[in-house]
PDB file of N, CA and C in Angstrom:
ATOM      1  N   UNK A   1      10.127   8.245 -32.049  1.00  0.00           N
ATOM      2  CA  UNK A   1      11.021   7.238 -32.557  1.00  0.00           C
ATOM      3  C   UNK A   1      10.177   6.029 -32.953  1.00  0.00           C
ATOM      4  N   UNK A   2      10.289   5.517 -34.094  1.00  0.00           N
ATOM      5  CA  UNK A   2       9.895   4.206 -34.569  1.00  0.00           C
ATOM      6  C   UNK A   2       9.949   3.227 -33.761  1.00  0.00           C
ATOM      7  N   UNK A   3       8.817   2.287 -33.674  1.00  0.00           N
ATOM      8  CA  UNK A   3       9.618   1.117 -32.785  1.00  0.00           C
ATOM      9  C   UNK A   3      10.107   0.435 -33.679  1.00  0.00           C
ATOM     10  N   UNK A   4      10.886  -0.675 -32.895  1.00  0.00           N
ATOM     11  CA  UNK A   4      12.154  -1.295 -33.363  1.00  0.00           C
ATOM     12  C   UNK A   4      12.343  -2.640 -32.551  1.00  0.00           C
ATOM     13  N   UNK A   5      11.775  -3.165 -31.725  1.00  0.00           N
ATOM     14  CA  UNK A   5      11.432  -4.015 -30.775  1.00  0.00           C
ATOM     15  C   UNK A   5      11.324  -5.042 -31.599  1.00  0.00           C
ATOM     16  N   UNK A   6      10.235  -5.620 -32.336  1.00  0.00           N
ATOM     17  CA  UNK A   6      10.224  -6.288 -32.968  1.00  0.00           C
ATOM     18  C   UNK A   6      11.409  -7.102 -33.934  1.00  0.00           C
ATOM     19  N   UNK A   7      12.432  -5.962 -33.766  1.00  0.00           N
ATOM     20  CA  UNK A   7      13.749  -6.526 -34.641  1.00  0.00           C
ATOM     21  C   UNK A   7      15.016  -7.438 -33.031  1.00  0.00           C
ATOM     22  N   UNK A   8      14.173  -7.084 -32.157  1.00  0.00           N
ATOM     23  CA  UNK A   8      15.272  -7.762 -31.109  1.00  0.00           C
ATOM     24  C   UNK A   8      14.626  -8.770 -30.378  1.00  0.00           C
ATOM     25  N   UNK A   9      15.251  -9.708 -29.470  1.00  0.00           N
ATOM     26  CA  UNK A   9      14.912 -11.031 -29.492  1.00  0.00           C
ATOM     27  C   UNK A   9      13.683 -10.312 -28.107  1.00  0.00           C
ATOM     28  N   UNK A  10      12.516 -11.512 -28.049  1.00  0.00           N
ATOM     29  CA  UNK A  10      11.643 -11.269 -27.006  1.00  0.00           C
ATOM     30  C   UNK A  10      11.278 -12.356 -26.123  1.00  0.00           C
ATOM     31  N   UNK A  11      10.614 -12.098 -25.317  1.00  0.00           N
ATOM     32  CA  UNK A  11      10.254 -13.271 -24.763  1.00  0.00           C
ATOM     33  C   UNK A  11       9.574 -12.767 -22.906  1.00  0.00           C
ATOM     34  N   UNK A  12       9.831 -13.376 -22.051  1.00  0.00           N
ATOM     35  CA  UNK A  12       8.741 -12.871 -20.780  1.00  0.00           C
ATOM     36  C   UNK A  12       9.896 -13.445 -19.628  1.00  0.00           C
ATOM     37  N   UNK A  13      11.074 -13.278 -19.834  1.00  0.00           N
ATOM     38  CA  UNK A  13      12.290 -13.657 -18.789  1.00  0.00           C
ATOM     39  C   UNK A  13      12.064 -12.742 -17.582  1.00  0.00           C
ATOM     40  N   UNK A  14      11.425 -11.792 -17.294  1.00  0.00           N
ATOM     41  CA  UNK A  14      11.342 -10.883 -16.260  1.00  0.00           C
ATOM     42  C   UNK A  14      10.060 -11.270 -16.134  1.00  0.00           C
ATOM     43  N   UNK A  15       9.054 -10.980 -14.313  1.00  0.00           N
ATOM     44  CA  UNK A  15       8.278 -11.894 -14.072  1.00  0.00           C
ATOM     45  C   UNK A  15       7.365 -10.472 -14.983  1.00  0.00           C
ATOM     46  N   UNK A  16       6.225 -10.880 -15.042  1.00  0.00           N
ATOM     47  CA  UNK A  16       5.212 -10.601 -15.895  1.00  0.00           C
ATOM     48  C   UNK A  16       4.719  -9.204 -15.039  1.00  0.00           C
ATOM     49  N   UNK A  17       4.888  -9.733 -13.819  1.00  0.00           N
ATOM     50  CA  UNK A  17       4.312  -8.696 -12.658  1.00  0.00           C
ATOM     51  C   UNK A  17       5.422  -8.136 -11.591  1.00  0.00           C
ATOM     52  N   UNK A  18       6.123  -7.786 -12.510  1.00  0.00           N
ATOM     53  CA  UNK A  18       7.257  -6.828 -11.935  1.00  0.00           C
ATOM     54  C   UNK A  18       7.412  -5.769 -11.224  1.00  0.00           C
ATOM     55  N   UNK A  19       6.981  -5.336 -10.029  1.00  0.00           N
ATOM     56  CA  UNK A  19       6.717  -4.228  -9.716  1.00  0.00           C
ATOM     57  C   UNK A  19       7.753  -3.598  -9.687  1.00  0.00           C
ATOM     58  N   UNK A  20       7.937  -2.192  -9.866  1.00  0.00           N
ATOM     59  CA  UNK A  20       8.634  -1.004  -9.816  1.00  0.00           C
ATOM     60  C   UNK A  20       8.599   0.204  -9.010  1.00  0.00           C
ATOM     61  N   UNK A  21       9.148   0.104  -7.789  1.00  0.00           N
ATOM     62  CA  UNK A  21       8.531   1.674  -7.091  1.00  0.00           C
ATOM     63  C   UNK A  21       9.655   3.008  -6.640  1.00  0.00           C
ATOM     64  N   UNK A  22      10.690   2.419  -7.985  1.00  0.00           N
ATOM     65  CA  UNK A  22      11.751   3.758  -7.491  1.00  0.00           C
ATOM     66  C   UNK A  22      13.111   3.744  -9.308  1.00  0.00           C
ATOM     67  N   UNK A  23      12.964   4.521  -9.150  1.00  0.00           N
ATOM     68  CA  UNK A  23      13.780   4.805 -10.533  1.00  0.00           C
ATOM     69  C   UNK A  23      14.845   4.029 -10.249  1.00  0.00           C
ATOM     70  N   UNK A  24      15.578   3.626  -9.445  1.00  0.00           N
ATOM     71  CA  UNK A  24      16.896   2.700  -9.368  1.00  0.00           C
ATOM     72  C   UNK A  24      15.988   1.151  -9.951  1.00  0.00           C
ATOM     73  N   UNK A  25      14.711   1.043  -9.006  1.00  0.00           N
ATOM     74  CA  UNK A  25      14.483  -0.653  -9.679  1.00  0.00           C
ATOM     75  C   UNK A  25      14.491  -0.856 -11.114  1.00  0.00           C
ATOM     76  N   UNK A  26      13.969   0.423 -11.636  1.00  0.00           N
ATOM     77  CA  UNK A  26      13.601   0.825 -12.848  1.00  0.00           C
ATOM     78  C   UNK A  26      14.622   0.114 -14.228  1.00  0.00           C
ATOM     79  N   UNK A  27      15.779   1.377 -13.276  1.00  0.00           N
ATOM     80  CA  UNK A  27      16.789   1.188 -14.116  1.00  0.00           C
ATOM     81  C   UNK A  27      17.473  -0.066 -14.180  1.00  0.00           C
ATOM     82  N   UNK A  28      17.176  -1.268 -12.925  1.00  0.00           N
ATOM     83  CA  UNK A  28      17.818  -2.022 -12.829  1.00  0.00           C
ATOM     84  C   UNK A  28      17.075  -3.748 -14.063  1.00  0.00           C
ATOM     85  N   UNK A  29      15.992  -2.934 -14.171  1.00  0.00           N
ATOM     86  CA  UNK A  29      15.009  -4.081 -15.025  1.00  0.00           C
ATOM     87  C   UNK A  29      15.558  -3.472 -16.425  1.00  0.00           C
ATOM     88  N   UNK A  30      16.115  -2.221 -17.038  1.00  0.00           N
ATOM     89  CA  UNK A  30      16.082  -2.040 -17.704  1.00  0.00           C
ATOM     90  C   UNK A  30      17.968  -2.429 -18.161  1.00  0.00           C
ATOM     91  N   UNK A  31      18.574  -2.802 -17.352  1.00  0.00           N
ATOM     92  CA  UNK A  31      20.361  -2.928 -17.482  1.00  0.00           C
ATOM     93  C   UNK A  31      20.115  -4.335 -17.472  1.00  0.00           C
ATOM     94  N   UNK A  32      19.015  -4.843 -16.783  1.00  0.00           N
ATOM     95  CA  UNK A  32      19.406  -6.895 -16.912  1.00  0.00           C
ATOM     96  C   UNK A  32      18.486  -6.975 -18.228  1.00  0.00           C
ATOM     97  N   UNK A  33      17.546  -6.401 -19.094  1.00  0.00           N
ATOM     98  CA  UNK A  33      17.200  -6.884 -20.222  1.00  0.00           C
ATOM     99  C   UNK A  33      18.126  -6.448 -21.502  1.00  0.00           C
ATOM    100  N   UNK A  34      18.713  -5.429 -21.328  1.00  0.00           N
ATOM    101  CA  UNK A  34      19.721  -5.035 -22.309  1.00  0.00           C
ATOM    102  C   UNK A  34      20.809  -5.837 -22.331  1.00  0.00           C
ATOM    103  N   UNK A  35      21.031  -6.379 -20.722  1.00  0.00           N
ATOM    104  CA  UNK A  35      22.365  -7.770 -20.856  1.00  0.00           C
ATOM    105  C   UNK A  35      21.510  -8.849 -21.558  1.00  0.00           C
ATOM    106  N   UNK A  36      20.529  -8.994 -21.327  1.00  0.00           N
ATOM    107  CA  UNK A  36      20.123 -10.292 -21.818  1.00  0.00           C
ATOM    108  C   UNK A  36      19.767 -10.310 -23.262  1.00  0.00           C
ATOM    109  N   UNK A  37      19.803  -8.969 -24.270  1.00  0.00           N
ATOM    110  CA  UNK A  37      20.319  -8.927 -25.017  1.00  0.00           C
ATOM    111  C   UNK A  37      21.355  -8.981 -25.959  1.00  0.00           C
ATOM    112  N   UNK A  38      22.356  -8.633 -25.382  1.00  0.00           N
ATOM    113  CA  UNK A  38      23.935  -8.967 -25.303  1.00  0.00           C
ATOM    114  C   UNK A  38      23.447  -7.731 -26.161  1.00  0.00           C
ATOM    115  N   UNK A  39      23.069  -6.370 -25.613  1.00  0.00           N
ATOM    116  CA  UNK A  39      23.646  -4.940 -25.910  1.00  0.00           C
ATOM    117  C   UNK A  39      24.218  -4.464 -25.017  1.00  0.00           C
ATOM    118  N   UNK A  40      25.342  -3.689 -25.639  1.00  0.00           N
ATOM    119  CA  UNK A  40      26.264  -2.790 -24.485  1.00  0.00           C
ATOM    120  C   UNK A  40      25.468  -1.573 -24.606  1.00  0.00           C
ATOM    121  N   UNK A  41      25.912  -0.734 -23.361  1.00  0.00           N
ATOM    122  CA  UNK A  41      25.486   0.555 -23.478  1.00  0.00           C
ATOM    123  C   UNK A  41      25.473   1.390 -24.312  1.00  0.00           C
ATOM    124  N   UNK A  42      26.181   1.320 -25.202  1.00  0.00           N
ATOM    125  CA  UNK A  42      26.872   2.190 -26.344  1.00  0.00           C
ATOM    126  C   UNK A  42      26.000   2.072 -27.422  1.00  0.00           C
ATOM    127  N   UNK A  43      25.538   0.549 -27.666  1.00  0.00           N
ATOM    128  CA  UNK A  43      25.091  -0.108 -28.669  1.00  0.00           C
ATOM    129  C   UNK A  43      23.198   0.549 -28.596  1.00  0.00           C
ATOM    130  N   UNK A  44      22.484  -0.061 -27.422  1.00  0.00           N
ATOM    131  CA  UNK A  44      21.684   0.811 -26.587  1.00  0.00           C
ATOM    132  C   UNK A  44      21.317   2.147 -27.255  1.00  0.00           C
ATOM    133  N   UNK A  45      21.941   3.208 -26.691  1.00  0.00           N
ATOM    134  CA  UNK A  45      22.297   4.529 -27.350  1.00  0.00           C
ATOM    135  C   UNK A  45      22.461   4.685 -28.285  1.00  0.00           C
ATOM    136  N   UNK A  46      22.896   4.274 -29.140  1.00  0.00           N
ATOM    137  CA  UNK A  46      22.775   4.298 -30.845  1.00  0.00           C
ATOM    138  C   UNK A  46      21.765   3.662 -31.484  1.00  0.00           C
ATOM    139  N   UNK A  47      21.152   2.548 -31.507  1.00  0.00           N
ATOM    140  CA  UNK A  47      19.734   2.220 -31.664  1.00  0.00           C
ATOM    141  C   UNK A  47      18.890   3.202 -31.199  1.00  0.00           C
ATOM    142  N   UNK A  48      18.825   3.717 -29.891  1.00  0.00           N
ATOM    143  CA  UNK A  48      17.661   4.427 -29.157  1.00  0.00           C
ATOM    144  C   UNK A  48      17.922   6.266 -29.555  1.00  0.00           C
ATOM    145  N   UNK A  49      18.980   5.918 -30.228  1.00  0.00           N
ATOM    146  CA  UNK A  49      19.136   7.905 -30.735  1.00  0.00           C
ATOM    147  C   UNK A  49      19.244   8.789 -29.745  1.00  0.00           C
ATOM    148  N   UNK A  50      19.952   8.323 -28.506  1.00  0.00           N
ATOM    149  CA  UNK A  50      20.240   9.098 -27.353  1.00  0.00           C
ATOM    150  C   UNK A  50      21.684   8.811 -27.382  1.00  0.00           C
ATOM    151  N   UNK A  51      22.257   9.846 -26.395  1.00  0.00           N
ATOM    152  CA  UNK A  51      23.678   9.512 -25.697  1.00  0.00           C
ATOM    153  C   UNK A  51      23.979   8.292 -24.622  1.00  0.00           C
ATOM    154  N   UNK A  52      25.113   8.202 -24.590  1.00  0.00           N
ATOM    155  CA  UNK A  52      25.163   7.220 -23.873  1.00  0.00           C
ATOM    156  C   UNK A  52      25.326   7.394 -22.353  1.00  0.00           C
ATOM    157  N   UNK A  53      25.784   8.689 -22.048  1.00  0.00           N
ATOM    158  CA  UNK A  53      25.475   9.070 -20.435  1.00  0.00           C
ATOM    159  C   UNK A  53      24.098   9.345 -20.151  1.00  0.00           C
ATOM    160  N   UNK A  54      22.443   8.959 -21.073  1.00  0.00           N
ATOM    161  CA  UNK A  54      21.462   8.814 -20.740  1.00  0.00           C
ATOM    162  C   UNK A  54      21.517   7.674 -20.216  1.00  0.00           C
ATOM    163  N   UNK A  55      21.710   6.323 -20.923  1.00  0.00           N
ATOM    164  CA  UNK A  55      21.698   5.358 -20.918  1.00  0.00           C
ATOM    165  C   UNK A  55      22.199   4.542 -19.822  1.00  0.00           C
ATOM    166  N   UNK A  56      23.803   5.359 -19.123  1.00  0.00           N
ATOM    167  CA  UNK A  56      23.959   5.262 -17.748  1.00  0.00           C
ATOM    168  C   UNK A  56      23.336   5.747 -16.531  1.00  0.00           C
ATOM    169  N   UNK A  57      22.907   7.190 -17.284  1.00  0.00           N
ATOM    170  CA  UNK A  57      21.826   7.628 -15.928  1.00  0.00           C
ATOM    171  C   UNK A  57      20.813   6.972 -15.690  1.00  0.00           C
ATOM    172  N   UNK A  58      20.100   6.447 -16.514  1.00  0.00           N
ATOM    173  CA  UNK A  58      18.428   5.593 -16.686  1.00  0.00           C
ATOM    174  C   UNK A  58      19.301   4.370 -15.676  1.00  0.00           C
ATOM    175  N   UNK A  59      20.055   3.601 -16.207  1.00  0.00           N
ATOM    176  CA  UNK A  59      20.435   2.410 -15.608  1.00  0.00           C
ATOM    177  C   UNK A  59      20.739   2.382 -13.882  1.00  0.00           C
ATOM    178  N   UNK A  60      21.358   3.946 -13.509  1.00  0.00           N
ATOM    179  CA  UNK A  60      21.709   4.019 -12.347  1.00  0.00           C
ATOM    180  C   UNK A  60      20.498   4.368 -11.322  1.00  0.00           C
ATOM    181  N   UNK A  61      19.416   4.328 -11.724  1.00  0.00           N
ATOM    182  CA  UNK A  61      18.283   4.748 -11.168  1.00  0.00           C
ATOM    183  C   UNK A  61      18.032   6.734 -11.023  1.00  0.00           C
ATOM    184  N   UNK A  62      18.994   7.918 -11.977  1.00  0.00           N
ATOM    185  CA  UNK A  62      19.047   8.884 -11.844  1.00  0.00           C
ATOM    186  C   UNK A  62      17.372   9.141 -12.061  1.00  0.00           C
ATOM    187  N   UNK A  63      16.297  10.005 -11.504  1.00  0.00           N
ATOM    188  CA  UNK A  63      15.059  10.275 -10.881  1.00  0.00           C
ATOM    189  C   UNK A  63      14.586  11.202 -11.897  1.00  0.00           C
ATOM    190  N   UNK A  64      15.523  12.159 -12.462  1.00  0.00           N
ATOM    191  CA  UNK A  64      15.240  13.257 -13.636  1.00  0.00           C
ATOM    192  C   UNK A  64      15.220  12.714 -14.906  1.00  0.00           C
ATOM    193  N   UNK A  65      15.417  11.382 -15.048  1.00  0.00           N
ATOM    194  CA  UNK A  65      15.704  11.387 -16.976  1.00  0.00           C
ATOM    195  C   UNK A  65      14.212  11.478 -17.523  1.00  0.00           C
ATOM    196  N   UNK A  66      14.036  11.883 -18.598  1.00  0.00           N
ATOM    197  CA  UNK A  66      13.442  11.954 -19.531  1.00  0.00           C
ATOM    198  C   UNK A  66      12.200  11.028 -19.848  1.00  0.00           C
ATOM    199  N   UNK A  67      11.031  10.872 -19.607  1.00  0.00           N
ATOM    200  CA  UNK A  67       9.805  10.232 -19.408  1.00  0.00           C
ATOM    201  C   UNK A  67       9.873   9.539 -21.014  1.00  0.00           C
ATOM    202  N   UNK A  68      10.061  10.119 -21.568  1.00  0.00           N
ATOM    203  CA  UNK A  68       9.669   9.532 -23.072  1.00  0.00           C
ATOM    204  C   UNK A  68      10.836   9.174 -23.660  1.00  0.00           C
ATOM    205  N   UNK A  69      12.200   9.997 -23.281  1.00  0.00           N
ATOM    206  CA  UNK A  69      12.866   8.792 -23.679  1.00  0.00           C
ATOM    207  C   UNK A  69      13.091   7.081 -23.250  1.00  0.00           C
ATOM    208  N   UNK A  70      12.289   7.444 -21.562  1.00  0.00           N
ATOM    209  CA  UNK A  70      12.653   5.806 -21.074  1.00  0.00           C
ATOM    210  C   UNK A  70      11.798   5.233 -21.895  1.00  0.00           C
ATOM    211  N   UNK A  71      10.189   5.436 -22.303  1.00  0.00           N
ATOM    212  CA  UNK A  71       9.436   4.340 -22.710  1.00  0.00           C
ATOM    213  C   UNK A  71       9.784   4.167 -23.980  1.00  0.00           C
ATOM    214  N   UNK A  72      10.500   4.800 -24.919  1.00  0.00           N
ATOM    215  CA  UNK A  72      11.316   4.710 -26.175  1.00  0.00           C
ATOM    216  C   UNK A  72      11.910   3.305 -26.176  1.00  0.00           C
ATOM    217  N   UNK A  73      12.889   3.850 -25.259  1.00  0.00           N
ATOM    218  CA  UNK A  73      14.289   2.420 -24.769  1.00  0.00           C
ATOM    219  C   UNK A  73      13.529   1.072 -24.651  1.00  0.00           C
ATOM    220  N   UNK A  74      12.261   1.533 -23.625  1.00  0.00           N
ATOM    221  CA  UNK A  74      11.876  -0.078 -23.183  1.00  0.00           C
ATOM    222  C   UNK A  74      10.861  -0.363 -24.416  1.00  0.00           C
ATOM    223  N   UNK A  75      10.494   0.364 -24.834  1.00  0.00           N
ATOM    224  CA  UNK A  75       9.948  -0.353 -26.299  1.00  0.00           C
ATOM    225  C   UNK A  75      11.062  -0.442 -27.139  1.00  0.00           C
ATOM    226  N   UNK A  76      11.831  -0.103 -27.359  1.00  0.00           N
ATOM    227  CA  UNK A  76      13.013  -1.067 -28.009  1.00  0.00           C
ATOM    228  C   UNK A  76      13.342  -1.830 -27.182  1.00  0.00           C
ATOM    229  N   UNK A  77      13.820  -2.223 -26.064  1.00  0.00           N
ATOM    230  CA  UNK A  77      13.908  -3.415 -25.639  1.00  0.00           C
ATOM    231  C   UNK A  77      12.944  -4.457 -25.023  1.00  0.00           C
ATOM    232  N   UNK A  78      11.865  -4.171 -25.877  1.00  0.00           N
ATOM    233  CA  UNK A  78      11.050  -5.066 -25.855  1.00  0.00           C
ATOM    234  C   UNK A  78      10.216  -5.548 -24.115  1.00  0.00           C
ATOM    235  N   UNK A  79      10.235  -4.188 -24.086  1.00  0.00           N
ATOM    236  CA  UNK A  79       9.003  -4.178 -22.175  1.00  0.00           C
ATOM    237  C   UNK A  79       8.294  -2.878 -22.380  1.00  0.00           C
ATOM    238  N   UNK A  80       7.691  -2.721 -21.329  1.00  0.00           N
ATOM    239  CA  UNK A  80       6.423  -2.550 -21.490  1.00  0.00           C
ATOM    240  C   UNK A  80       5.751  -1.917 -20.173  1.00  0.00           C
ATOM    241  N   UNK A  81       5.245  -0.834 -20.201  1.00  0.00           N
ATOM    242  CA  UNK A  81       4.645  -0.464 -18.834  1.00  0.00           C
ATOM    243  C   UNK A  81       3.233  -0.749 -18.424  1.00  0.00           C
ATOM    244  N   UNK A  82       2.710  -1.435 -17.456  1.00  0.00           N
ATOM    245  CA  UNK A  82       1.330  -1.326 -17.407  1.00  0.00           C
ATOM    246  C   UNK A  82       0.964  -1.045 -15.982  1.00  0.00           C
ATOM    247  N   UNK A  83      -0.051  -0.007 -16.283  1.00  0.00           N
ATOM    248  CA  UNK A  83      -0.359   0.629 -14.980  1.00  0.00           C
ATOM    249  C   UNK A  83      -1.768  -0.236 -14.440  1.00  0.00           C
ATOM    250  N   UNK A  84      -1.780  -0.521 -13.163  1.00  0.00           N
ATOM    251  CA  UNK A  84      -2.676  -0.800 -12.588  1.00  0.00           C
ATOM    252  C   UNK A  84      -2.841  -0.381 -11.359  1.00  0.00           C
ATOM    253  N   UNK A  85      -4.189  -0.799 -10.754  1.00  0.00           N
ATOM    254  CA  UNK A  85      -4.960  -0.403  -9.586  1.00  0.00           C
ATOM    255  C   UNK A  85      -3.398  -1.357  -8.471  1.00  0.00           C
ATOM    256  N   UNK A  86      -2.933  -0.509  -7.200  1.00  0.00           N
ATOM    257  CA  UNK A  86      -2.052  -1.726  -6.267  1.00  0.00           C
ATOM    258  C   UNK A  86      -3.165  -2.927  -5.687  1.00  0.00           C
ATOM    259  N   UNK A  87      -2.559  -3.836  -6.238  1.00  0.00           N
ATOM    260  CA  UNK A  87      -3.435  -4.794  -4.992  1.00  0.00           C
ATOM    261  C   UNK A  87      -3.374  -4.321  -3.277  1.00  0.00           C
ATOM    262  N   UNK A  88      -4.914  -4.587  -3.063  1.00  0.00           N
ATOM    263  CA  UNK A  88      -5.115  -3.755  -1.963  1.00  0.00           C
ATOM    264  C   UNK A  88      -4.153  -4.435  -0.572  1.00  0.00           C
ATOM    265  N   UNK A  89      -3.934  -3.946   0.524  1.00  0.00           N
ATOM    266  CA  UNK A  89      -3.288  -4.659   1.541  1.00  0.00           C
ATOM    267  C   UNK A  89      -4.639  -5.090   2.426  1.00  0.00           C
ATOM    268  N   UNK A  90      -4.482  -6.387   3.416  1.00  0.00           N
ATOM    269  CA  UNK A  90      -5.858  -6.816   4.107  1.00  0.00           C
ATOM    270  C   UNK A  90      -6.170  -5.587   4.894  1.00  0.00           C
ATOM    271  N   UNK A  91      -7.478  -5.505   4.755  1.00  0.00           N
ATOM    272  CA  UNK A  91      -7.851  -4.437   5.625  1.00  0.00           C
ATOM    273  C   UNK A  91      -8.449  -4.958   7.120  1.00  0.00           C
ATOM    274  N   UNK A  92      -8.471  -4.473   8.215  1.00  0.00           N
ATOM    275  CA  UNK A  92      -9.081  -4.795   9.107  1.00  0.00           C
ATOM    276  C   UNK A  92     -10.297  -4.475   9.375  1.00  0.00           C
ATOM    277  N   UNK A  93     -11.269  -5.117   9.750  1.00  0.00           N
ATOM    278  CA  UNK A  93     -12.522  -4.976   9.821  1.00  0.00           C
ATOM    279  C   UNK A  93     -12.516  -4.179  11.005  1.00  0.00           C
ATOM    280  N   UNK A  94     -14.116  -3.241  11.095  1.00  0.00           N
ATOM    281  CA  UNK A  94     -14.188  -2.200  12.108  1.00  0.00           C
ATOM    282  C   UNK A  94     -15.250  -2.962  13.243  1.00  0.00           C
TER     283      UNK A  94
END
């Protein structure tokens, strides 16, 4: 799918360093930027060339959807995945 991002509003309203460690948070970064679009679900799904019971499953945190359709969506809605190393936790010295 083409991106299309560029045609919808952008900006860095979600923190920059968002962590994500379960398909519900997932979905939940991905239902508050589509509100903050003022797209409905429906609307969503027709831009993104999916159905719209994807669009509820992704949002509800469902664990099976479709790898490439999510990064589709969030490049139309203008986010972005970046993988990094976890910041480490203190370790205790031996």
């Amino acid at each position: 799918m083409p991106s299309v991002a560029h045609d919808l509003p952008t900006g860095h309203p979600i923190g920059a360093d968002t962590p994500i460690r379960s398909s519900v948070e997932l979905g939940a970064v991905i239902r508050e930027q589509r509100k903050r679009l003022a797209l409905k679900q429906l609307d969503l799904a027709g831009l993104g060339n999916t159905g719209n019971r994807f669009i509820v499953d992704l949002e509800k945190g469902k664990p099976t959807v479709q790898l490439q359709k999510v990064l589709d969506l969030m490049d139309l809605l203008g986010l972005e995945f970046i993988v990094r190393t976890k910041a480490s936790r203190s370790v205790q010295s031996r």
